[in-house]
C-alpha atoms as a PDB file:
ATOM      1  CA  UNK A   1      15.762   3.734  28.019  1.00  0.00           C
ATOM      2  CA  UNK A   2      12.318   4.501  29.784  1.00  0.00           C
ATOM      3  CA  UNK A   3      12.536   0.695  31.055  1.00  0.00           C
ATOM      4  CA  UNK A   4      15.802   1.130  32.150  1.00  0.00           C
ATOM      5  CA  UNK A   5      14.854   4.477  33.995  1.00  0.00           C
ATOM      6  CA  UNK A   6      12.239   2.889  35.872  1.00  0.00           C
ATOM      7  CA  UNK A   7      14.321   0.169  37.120  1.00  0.00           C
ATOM      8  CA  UNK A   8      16.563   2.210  38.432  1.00  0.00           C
ATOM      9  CA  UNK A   9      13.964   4.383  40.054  1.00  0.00           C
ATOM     10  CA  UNK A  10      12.220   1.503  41.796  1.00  0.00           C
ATOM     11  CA  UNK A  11      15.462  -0.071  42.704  1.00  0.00           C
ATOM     12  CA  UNK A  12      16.067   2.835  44.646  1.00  0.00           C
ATOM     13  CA  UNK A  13      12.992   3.092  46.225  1.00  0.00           C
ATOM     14  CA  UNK A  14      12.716  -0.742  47.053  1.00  0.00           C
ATOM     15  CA  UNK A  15      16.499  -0.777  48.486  1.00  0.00           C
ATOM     16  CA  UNK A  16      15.528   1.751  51.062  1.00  0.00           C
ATOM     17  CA  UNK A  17      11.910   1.267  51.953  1.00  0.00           C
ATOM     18  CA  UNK A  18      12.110  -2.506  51.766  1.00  0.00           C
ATOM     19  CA  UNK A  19      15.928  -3.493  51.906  1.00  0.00           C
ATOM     20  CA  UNK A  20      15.398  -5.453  48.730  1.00  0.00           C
ATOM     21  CA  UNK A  21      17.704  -8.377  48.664  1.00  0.00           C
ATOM     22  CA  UNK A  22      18.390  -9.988  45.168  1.00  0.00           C
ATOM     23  CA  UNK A  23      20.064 -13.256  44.888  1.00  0.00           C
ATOM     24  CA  UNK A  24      21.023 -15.704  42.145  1.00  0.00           C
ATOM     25  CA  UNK A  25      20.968 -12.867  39.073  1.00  0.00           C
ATOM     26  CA  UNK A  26      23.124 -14.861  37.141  1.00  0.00           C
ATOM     27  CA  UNK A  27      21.398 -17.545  36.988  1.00  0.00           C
ATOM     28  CA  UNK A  28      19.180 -15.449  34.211  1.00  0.00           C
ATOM     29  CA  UNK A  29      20.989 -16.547  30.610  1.00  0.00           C
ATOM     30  CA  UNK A  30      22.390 -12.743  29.517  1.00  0.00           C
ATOM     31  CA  UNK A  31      20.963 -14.012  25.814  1.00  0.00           C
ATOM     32  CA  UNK A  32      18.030 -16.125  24.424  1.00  0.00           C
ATOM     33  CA  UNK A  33      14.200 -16.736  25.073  1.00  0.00           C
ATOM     34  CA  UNK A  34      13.799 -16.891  28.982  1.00  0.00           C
ATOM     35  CA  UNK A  35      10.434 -17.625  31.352  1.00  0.00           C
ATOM     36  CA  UNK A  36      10.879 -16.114  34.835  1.00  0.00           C
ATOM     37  CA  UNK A  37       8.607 -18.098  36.485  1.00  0.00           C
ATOM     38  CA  UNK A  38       7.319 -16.875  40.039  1.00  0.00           C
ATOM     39  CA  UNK A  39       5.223 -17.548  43.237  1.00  0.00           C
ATOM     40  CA  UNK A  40       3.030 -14.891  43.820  1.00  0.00           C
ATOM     41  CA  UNK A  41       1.895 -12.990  47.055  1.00  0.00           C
ATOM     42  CA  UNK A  42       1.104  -9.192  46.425  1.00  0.00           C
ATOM     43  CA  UNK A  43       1.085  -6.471  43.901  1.00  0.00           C
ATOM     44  CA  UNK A  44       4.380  -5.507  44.422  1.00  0.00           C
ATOM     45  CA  UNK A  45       5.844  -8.777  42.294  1.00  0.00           C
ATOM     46  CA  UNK A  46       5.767  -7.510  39.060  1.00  0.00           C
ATOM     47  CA  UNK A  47       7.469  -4.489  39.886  1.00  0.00           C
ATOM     48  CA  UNK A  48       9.820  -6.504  42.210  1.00  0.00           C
ATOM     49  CA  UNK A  49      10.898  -9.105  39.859  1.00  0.00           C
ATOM     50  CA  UNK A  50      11.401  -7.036  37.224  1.00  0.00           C
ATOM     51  CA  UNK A  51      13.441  -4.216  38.841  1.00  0.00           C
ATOM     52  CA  UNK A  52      15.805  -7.890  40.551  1.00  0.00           C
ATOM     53  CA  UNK A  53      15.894  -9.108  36.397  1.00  0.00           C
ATOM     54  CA  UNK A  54      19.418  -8.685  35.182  1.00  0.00           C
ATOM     55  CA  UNK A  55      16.955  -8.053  31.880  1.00  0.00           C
ATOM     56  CA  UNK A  56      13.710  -6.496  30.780  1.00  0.00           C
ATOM     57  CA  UNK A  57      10.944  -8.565  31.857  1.00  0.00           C
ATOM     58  CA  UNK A  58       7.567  -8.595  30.100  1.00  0.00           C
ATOM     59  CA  UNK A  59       4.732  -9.512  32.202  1.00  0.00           C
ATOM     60  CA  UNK A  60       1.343 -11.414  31.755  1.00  0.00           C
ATOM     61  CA  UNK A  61      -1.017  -9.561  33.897  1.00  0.00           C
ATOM     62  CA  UNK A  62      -4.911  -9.667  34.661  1.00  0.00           C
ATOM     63  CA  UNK A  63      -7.164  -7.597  32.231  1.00  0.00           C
ATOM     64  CA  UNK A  64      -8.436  -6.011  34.994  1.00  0.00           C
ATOM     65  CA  UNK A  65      -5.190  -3.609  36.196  1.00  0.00           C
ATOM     66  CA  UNK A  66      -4.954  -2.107  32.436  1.00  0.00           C
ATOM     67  CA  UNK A  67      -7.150   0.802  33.472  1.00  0.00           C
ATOM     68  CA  UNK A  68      -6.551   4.202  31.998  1.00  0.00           C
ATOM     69  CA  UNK A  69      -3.201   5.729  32.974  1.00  0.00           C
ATOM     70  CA  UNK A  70      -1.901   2.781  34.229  1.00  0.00           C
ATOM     71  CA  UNK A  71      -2.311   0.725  31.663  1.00  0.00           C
ATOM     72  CA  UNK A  72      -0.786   2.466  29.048  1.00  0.00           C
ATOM     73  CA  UNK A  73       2.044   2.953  31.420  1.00  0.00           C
ATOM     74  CA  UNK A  74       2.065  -0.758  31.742  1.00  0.00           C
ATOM     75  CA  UNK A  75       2.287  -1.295  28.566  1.00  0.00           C
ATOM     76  CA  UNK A  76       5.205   1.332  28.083  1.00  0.00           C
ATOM     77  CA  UNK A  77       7.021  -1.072  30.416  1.00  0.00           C
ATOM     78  CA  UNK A  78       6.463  -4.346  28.164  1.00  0.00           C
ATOM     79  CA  UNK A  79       2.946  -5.873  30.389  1.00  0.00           C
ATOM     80  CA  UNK A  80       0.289  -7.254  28.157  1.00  0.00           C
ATOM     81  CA  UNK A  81      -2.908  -8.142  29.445  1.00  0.00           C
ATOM     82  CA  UNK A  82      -4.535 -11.643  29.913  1.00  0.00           C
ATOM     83  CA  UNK A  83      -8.129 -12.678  30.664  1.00  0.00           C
ATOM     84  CA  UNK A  84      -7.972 -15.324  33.209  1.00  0.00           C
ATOM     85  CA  UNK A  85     -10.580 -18.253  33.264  1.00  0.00           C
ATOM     86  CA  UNK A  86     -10.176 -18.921  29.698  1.00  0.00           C
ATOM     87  CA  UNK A  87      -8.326 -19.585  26.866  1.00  0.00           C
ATOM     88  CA  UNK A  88      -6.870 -16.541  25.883  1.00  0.00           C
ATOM     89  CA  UNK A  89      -5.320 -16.868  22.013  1.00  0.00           C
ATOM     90  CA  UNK A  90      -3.871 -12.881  22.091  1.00  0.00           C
ATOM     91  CA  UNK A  91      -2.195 -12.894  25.268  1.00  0.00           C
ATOM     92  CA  UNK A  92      -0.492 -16.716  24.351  1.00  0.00           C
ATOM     93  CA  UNK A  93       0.765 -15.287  20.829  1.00  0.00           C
ATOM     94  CA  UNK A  94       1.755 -12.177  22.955  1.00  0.00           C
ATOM     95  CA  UNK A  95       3.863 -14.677  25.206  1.00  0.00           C
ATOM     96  CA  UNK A  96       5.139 -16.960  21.946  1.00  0.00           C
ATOM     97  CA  UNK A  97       6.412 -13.755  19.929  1.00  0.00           C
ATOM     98  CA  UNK A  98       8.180 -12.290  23.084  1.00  0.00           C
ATOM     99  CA  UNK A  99       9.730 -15.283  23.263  1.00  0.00           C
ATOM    100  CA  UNK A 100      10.449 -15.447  19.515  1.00  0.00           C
ATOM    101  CA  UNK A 101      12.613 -12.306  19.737  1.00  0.00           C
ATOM    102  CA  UNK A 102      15.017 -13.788  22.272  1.00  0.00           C
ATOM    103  CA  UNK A 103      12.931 -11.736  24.991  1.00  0.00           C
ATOM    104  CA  UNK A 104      12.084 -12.405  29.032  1.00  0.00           C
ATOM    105  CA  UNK A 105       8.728 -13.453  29.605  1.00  0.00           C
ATOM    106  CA  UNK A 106       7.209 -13.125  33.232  1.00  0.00           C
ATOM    107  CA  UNK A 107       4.491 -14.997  34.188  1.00  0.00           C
ATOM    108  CA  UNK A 108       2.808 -16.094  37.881  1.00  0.00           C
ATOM    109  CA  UNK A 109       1.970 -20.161  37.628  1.00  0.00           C
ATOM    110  CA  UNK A 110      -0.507 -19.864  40.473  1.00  0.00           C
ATOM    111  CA  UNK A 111      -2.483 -17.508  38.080  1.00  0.00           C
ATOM    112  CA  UNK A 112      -3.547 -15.215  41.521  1.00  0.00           C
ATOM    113  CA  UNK A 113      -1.935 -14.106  44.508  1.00  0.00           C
ATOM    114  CA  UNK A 114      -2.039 -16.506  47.511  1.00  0.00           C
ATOM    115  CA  UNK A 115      -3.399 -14.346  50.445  1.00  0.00           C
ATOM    116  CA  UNK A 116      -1.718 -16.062  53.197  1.00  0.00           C
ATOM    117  CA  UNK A 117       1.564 -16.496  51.554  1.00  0.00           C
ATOM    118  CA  UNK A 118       1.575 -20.389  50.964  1.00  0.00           C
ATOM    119  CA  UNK A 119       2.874 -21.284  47.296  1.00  0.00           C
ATOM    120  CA  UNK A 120      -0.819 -22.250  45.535  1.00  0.00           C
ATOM    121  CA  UNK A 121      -1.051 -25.334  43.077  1.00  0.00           C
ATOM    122  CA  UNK A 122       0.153 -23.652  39.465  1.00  0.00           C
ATOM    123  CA  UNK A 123      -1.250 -25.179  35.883  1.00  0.00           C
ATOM    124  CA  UNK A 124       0.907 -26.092  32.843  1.00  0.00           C
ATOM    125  CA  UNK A 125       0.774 -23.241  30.869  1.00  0.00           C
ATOM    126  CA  UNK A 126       4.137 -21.464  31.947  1.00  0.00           C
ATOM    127  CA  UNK A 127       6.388 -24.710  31.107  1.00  0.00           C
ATOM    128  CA  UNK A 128       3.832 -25.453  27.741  1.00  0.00           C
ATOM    129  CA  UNK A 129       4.621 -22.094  26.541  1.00  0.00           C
ATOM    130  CA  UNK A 130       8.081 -22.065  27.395  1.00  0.00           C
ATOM    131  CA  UNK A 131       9.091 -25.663  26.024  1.00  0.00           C
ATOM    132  CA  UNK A 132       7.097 -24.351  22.637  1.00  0.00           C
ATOM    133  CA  UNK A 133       9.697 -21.440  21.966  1.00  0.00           C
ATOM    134  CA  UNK A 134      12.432 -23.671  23.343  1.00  0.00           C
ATOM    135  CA  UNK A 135      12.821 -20.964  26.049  1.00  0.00           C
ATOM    136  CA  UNK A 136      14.890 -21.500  29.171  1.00  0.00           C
ATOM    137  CA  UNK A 137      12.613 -21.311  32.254  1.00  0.00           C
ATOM    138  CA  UNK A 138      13.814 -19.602  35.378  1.00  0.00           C
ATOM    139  CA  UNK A 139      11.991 -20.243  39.058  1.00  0.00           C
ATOM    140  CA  UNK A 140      11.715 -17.388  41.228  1.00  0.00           C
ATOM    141  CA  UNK A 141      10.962 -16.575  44.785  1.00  0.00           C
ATOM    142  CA  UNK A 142       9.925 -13.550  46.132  1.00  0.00           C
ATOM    143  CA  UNK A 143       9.444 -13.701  49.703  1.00  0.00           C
ATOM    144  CA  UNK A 144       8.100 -11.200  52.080  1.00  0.00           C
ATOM    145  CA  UNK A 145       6.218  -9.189  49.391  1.00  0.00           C
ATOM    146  CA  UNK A 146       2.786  -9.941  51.581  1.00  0.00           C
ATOM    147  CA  UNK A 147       3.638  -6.908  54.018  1.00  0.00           C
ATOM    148  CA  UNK A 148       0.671  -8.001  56.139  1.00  0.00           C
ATOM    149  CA  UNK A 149       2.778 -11.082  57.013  1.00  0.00           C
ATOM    150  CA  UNK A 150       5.673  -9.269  58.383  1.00  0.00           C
ATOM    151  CA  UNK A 151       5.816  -7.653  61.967  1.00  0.00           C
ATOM    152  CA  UNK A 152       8.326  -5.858  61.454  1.00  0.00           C
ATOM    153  CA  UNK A 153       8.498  -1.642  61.244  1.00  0.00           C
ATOM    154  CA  UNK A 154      10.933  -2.019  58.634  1.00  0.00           C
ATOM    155  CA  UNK A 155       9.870  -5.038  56.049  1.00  0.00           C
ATOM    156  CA  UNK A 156      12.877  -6.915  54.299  1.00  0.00           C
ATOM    157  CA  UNK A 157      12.388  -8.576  50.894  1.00  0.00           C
ATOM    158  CA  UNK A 158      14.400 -10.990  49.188  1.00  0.00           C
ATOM    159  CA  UNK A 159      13.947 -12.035  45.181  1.00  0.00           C
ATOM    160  CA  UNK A 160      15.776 -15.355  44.393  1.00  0.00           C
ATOM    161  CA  UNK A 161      15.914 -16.486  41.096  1.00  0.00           C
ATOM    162  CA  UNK A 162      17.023 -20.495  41.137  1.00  0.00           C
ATOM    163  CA  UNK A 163      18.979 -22.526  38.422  1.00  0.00           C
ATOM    164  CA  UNK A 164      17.825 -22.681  35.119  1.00  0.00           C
ATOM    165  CA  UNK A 165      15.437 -25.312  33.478  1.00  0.00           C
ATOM    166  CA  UNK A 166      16.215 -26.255  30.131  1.00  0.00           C
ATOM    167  CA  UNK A 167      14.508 -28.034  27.125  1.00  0.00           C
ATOM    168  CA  UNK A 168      15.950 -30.303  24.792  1.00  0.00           C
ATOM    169  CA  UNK A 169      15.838 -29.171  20.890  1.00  0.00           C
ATOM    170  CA  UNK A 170      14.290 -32.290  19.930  1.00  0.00           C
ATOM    171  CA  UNK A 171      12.252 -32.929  23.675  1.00  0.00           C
ATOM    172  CA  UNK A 172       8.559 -33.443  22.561  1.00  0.00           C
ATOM    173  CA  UNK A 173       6.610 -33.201  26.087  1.00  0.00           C
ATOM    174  CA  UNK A 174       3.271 -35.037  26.730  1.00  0.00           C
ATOM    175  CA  UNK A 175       0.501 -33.031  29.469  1.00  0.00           C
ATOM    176  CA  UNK A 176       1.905 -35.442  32.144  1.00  0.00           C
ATOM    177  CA  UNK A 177       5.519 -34.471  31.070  1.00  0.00           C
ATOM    178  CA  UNK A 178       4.552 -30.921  31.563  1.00  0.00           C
ATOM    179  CA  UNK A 179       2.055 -31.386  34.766  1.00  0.00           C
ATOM    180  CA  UNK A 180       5.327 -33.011  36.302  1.00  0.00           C
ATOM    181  CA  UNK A 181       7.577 -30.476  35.540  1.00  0.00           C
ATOM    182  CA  UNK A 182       5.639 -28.198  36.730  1.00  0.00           C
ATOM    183  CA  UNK A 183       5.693 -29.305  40.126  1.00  0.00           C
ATOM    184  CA  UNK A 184       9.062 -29.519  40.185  1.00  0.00           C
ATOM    185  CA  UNK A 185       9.321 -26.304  39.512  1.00  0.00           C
ATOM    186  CA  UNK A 186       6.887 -25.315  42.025  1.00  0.00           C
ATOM    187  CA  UNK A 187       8.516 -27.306  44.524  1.00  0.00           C
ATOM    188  CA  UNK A 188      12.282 -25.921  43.324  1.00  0.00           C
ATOM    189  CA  UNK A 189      10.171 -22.359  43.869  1.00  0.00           C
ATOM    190  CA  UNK A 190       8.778 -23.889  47.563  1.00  0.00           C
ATOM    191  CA  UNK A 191      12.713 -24.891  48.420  1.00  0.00           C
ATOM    192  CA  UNK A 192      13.660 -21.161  48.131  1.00  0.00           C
ATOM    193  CA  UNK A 193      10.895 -19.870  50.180  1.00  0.00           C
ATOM    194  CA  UNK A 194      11.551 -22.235  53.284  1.00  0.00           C
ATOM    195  CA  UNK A 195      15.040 -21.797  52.750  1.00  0.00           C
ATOM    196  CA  UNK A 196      15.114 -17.526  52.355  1.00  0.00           C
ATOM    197  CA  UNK A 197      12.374 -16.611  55.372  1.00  0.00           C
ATOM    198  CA  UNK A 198      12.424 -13.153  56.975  1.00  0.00           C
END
């Protein structure tokens, strides 16, 4: 209900100050373990992709943004924290029982936001977690979220989420197998960024 709440809210608020554009929704399975998988430019993201998700999304995000206040209100909205630059156990049992209750996992491949807006090279983990759980992985683009980028008085962004990557039942993937996938994905993430400029 509070999720839900919030959604709405910020899909208000993003339709008019930004002119949020949202394509390929259905492309998110209504049912089942699902990565959403995205590039990442600016804060906004999170709160972009998951207000575009035809579901709840739980995010992955840096330690360092669960302060007081915020962080429990992160956490109200599904967000679990990560330390970045090493193994973290918590956050990737976090990830594996989200997915284990049929739940949408978010999570940015690049691991940081790229400051000029170019797609950044994105490690394994996202595809190793997802083919784990047997979870379907959807790419995402969000373009235009680096408001620095854009000239214009009134900014326009657009959240595309592409097809679908699935994982065979009985698909046992080596690190190659994985490190190729995932730039695949990346590059099925780069298509939709050339091809969806403001």
């Amino acid at each position: 209900m509070w999720y839900k709440f919030v959604q709405t809210l910020f899909m208000f608020i993003f339709k008019i100050v930004f002119r949020l554009e949202i394509v390929g929704q259905e492309n998110i399975p209504n049912l089942g373990a699902v990565v959403i998988a995205s590039n990442h430019a600016s804060l906004l993201d999170p709160p972009l992709v998951g207000t575009a998700s035809s579901r709840p999304v739980h995010f992955m995000a840096k330690q360092e943004l669960f302060v007081p206040v915020l962080g429990a209100i992160y956490k109200s909205l599904g967000a679990f924290p990560v330390h970045r630059g090493a193994s973290d156990r918590q956050a990737i049992k976090t990830s594996m029982d989200i997915l284990r209750d049929n739940k949408v996992l978010g999570i940015f491949p690049e691991g940081t936001r790229s400051k000029d807006g170019k797609l950044g090279k994105a490690g394994p983990g996202a595809l190793g977690i997802a083919s784990k759980m047997h979870a379907i992985v959807v790419p995402a683009a969000v373009v235009g979220s680096n408001l620095h980028l854009q000239k214009s008085f009134w900014p326009k962004i657009k959240v595309i989420f592409g097809q679908p990557i699935h994982f065979s039942q009985d698909m046992r993937l080596t690190k190659t197998d994985l490190e190729q996938m995932t730039e695949k994905m990346m590059h099925s993430i780069q298509i939709m960024l050339d091809n969806n400029k403001i």
